[in-house]
PDB file of N, CA and C in Angstrom:
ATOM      1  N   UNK A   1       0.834  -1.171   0.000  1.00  0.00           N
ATOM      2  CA  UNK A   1       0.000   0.000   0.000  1.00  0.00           C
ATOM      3  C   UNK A   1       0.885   1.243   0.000  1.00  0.00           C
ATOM      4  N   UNK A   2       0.531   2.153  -0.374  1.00  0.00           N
ATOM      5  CA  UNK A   2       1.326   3.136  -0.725  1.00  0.00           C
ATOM      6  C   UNK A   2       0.521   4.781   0.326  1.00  0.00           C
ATOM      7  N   UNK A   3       1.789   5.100   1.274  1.00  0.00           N
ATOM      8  CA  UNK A   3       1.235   6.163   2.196  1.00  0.00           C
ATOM      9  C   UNK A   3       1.624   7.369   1.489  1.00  0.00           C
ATOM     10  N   UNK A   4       1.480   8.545   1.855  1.00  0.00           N
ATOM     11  CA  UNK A   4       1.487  10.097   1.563  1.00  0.00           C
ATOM     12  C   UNK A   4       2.523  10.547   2.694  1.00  0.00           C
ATOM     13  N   UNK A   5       3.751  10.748   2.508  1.00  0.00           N
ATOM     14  CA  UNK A   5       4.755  10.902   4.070  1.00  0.00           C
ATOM     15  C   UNK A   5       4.621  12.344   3.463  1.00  0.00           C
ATOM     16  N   UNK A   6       4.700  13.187   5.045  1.00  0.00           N
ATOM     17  CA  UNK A   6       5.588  15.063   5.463  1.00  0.00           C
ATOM     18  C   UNK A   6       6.646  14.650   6.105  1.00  0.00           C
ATOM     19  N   UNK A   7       8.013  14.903   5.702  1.00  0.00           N
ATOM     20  CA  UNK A   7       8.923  15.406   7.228  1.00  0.00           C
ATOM     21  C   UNK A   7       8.981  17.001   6.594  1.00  0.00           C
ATOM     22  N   UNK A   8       8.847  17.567   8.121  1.00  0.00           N
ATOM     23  CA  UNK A   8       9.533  18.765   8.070  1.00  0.00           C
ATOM     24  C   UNK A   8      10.731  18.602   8.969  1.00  0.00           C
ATOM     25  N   UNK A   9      11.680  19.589   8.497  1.00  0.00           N
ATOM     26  CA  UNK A   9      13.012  19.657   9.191  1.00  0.00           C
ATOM     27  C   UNK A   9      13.291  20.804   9.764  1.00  0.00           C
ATOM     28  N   UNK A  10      13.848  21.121  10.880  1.00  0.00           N
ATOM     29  CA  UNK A  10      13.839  22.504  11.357  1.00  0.00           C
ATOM     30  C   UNK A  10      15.027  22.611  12.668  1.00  0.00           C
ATOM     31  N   UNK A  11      15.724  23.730  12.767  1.00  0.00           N
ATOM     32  CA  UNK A  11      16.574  23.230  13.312  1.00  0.00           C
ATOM     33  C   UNK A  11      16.519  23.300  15.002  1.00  0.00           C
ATOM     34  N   UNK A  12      17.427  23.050  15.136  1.00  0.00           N
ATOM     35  CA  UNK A  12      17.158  22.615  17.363  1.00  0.00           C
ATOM     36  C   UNK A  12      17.197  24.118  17.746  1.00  0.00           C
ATOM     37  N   UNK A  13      16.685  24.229  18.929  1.00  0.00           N
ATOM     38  CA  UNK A  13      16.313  25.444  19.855  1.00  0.00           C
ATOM     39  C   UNK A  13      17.485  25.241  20.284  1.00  0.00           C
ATOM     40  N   UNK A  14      18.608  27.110  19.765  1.00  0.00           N
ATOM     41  CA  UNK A  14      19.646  26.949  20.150  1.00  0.00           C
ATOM     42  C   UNK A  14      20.554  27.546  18.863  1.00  0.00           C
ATOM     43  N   UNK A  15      19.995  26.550  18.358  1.00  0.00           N
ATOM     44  CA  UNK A  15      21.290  26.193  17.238  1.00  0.00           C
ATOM     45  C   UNK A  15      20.789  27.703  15.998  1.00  0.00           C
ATOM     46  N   UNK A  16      21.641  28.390  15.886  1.00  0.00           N
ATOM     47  CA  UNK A  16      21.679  29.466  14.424  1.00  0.00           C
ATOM     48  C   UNK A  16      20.670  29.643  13.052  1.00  0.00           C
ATOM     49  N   UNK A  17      20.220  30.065  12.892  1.00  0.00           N
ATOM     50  CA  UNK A  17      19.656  30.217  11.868  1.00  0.00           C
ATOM     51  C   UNK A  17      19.513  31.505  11.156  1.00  0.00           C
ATOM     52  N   UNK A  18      20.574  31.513  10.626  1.00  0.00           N
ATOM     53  CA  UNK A  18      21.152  32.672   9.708  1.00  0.00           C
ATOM     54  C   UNK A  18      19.953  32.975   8.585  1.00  0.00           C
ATOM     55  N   UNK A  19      19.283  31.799   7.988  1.00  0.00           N
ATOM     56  CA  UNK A  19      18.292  32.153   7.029  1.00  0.00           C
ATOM     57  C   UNK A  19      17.014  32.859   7.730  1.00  0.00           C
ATOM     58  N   UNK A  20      16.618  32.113   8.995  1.00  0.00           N
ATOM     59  CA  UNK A  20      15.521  33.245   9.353  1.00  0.00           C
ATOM     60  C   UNK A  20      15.870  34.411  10.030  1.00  0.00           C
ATOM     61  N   UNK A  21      17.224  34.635  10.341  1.00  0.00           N
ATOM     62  CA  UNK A  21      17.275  36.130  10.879  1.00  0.00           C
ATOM     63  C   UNK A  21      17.577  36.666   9.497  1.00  0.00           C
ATOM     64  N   UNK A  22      17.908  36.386   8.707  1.00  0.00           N
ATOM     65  CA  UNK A  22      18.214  37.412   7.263  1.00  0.00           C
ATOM     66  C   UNK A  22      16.270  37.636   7.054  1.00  0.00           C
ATOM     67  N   UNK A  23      15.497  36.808   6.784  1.00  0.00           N
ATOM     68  CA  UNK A  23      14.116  36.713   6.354  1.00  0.00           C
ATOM     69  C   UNK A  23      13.579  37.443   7.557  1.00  0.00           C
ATOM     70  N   UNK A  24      13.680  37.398   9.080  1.00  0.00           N
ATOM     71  CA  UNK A  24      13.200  38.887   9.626  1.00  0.00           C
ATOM     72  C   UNK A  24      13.380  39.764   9.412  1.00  0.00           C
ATOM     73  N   UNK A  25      15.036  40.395   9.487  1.00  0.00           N
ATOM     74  CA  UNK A  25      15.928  41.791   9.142  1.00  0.00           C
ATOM     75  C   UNK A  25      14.293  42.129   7.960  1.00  0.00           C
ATOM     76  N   UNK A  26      14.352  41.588   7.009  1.00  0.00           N
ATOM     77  CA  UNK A  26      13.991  42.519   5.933  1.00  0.00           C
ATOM     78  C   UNK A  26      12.045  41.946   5.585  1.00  0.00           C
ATOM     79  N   UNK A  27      11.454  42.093   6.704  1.00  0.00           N
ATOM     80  CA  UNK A  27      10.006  41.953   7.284  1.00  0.00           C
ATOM     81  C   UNK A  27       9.813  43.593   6.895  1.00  0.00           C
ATOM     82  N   UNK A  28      10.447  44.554   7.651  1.00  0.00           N
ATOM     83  CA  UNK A  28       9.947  45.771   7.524  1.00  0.00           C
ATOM     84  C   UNK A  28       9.995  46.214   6.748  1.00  0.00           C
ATOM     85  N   UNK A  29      11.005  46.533   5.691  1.00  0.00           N
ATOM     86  CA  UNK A  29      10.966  46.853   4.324  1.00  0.00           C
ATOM     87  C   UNK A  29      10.286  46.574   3.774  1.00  0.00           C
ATOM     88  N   UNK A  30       9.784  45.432   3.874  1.00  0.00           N
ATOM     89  CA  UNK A  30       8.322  44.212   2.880  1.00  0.00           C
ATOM     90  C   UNK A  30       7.181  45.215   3.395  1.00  0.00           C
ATOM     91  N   UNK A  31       6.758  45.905   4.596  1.00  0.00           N
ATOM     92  CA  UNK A  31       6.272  46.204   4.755  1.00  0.00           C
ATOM     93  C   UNK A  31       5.118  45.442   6.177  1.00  0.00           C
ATOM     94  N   UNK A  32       6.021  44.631   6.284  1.00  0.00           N
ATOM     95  CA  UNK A  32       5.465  43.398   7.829  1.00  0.00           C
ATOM     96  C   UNK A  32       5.805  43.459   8.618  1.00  0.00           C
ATOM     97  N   UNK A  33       5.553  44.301   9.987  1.00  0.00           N
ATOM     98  CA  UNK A  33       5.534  44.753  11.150  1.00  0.00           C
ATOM     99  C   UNK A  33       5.237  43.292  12.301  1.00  0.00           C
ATOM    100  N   UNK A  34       5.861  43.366  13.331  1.00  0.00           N
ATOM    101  CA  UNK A  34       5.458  42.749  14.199  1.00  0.00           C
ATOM    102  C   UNK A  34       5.799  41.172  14.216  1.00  0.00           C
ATOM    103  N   UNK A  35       6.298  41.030  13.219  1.00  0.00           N
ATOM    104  CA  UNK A  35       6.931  39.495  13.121  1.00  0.00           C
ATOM    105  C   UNK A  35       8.193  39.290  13.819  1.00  0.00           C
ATOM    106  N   UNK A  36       8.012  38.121  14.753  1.00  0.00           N
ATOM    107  CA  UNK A  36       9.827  37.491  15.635  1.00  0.00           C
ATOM    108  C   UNK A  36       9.366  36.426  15.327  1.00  0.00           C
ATOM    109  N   UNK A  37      11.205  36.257  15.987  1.00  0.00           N
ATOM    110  CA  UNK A  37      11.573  35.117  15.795  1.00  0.00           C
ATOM    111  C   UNK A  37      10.841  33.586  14.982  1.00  0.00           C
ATOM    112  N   UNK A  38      11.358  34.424  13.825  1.00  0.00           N
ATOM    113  CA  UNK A  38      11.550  33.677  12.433  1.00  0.00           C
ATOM    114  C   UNK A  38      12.545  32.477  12.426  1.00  0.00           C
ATOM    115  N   UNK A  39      12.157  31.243  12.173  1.00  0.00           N
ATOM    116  CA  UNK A  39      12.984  30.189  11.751  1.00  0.00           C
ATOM    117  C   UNK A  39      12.472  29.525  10.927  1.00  0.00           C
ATOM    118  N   UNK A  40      13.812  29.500   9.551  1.00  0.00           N
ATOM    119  CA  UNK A  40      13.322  28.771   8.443  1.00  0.00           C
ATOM    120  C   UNK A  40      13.506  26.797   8.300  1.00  0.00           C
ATOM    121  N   UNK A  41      13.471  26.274   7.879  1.00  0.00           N
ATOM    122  CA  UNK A  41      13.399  24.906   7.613  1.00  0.00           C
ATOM    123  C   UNK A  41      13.157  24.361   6.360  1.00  0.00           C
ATOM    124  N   UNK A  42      12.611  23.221   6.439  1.00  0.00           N
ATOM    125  CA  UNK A  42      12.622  22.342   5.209  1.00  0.00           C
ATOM    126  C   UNK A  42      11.476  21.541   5.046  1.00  0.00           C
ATOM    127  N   UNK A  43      10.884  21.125   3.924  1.00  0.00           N
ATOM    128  CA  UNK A  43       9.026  20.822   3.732  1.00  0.00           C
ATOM    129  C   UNK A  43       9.770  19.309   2.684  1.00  0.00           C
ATOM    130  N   UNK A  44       9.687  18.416   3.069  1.00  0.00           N
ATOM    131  CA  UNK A  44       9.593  17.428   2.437  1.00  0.00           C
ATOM    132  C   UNK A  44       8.318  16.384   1.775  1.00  0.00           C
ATOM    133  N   UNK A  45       7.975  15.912   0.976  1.00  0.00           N
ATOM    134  CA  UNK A  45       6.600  15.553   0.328  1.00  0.00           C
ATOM    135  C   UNK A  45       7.227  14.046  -0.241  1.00  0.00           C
ATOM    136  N   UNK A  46       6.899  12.771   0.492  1.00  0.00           N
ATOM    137  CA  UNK A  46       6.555  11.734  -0.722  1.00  0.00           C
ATOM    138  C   UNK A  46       5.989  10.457  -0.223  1.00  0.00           C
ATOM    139  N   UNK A  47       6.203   9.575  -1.653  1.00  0.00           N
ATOM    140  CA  UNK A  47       4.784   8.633  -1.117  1.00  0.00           C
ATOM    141  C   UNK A  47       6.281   7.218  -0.493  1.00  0.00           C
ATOM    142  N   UNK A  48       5.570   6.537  -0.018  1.00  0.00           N
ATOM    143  CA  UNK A  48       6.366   5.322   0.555  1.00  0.00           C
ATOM    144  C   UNK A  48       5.467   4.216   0.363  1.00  0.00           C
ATOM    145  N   UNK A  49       5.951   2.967  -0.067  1.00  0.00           N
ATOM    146  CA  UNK A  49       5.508   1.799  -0.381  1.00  0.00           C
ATOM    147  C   UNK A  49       5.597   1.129   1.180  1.00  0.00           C
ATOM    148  N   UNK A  50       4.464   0.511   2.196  1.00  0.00           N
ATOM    149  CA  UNK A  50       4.722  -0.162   3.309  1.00  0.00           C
ATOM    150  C   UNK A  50       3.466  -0.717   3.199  1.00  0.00           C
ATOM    151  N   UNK A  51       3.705  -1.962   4.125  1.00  0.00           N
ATOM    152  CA  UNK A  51       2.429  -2.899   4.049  1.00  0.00           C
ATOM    153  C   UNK A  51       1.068  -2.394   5.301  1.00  0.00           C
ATOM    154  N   UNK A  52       1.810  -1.384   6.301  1.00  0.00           N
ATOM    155  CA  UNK A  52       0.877  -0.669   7.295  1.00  0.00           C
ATOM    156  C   UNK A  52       1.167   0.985   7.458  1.00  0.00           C
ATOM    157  N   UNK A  53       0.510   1.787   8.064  1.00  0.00           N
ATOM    158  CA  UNK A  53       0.391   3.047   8.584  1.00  0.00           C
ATOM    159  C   UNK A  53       1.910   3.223   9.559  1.00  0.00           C
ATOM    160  N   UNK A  54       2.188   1.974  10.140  1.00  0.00           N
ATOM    161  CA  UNK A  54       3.260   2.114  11.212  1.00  0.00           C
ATOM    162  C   UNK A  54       4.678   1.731  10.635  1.00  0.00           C
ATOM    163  N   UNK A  55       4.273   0.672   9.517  1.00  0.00           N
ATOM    164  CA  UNK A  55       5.418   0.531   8.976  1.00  0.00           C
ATOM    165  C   UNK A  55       5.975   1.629   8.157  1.00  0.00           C
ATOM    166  N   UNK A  56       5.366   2.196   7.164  1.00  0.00           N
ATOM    167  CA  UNK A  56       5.687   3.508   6.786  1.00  0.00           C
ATOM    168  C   UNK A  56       6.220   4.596   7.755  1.00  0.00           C
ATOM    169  N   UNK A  57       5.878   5.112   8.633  1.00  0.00           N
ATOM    170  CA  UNK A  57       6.254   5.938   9.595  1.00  0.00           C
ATOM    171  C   UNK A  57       7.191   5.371  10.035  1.00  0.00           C
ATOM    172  N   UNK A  58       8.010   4.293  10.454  1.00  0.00           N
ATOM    173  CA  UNK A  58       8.906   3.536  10.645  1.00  0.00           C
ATOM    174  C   UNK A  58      10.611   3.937   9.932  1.00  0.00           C
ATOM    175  N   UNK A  59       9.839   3.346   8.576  1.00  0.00           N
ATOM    176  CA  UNK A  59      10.420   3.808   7.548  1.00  0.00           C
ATOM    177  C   UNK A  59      11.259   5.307   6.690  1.00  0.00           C
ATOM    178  N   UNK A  60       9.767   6.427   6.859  1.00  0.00           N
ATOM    179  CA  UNK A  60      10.134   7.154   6.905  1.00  0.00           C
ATOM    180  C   UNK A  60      11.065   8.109   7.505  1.00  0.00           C
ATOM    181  N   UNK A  61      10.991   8.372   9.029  1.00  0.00           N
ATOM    182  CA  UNK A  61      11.654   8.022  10.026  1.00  0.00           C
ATOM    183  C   UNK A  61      13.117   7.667  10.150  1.00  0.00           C
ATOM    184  N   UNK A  62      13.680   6.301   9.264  1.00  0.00           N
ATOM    185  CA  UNK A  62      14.919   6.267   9.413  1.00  0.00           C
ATOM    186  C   UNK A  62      14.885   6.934   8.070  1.00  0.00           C
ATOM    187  N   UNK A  63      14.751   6.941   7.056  1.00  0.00           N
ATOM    188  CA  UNK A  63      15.299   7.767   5.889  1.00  0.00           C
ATOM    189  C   UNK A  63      15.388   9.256   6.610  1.00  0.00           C
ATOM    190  N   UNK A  64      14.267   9.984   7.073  1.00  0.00           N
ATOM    191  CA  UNK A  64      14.524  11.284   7.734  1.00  0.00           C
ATOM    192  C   UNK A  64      15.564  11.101   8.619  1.00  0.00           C
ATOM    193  N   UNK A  65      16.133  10.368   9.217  1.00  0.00           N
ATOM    194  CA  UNK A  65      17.324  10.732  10.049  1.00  0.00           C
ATOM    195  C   UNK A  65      18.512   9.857   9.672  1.00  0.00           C
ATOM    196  N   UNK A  66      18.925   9.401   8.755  1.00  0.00           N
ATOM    197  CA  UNK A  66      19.775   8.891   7.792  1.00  0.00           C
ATOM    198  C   UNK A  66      19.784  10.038   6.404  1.00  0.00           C
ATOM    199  N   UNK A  67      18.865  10.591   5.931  1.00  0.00           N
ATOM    200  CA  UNK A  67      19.304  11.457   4.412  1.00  0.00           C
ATOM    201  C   UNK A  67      18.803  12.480   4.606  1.00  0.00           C
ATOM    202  N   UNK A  68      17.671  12.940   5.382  1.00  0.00           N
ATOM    203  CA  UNK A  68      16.798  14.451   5.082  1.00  0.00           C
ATOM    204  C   UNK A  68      17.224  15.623   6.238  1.00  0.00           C
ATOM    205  N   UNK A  69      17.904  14.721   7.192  1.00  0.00           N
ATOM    206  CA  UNK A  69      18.083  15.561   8.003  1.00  0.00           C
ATOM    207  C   UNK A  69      19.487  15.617   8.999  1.00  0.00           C
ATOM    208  N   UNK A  70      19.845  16.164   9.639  1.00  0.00           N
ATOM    209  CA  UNK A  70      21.183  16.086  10.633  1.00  0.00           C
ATOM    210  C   UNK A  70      20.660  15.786  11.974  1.00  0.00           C
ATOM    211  N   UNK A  71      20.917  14.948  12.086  1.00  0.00           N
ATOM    212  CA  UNK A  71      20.196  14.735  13.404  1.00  0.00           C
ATOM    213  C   UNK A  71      20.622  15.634  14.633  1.00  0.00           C
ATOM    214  N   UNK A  72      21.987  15.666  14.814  1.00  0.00           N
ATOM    215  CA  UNK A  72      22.746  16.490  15.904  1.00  0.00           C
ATOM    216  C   UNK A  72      22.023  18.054  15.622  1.00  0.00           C
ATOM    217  N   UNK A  73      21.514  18.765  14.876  1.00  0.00           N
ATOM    218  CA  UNK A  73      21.620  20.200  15.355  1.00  0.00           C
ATOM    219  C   UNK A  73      20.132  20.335  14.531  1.00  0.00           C
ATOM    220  N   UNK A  74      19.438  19.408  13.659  1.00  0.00           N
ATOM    221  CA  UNK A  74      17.963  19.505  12.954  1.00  0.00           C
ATOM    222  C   UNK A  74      17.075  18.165  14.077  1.00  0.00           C
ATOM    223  N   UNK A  75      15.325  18.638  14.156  1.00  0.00           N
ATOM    224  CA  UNK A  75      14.380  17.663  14.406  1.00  0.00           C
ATOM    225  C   UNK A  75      14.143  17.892  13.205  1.00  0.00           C
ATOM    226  N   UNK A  76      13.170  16.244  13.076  1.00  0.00           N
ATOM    227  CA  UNK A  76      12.680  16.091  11.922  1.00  0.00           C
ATOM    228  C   UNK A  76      11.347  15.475  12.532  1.00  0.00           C
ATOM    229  N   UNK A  77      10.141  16.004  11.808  1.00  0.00           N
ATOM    230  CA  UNK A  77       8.975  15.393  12.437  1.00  0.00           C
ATOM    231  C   UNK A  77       8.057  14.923  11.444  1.00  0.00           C
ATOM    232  N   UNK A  78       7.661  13.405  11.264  1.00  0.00           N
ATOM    233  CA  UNK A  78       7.290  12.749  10.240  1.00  0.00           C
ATOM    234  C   UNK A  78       6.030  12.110  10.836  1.00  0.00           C
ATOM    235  N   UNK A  79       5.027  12.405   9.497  1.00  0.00           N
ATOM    236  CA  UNK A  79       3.759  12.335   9.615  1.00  0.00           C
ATOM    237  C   UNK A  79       2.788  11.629   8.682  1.00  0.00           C
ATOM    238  N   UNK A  80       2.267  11.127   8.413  1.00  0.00           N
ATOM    239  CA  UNK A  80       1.318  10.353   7.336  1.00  0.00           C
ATOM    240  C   UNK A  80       0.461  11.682   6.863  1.00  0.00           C
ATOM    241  N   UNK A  81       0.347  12.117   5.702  1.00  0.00           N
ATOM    242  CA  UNK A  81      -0.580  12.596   5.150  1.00  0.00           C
ATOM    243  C   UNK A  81      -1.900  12.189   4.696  1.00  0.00           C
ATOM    244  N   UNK A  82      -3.214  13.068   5.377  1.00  0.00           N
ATOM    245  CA  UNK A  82      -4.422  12.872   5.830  1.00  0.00           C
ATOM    246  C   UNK A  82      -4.971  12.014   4.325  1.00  0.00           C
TER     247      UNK A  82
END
């Protein structure tokens, strides 16, 4: 059976994120007031071949923390799509 996987990736509380403080800095210029602490990440989308709901998530899971993500300084949070 074939599931619908999300990981998003995002990085640890703590750790730098040079892309969302550059993407705040320039909120006001855009004309967008009132926005903090901005942190950017990563939107992953695909399907996985598993014989259950758990096995997929399983699956997904180690690929997200084997290829999509760094484990030491990124979470990765993987989900079955509805």
């Amino acid at each position: 059976m074939n599931y619908s996987v999300i990981v998003e990736v995002t990085l640890r509380p703590g750790i730098a994120d040079p892309e969302g403080a550059t993407i705040e800095r320039a909120l006001p210029a855009l004309g967008f007031s009132g926005v903090r602490a901005v942190r950017a990440g990563k939107l992953f989308r695909f399907d996985i071949e598993a014989l259950d709901a758990e096995s997929a998530l399983a699956s997904a899971q180690s690929l997200s923390d084997r290829l999509l993500s760094n484990p030491v300084i990124e979470d990765a949070a993987v989900r079955l799509e509805e």
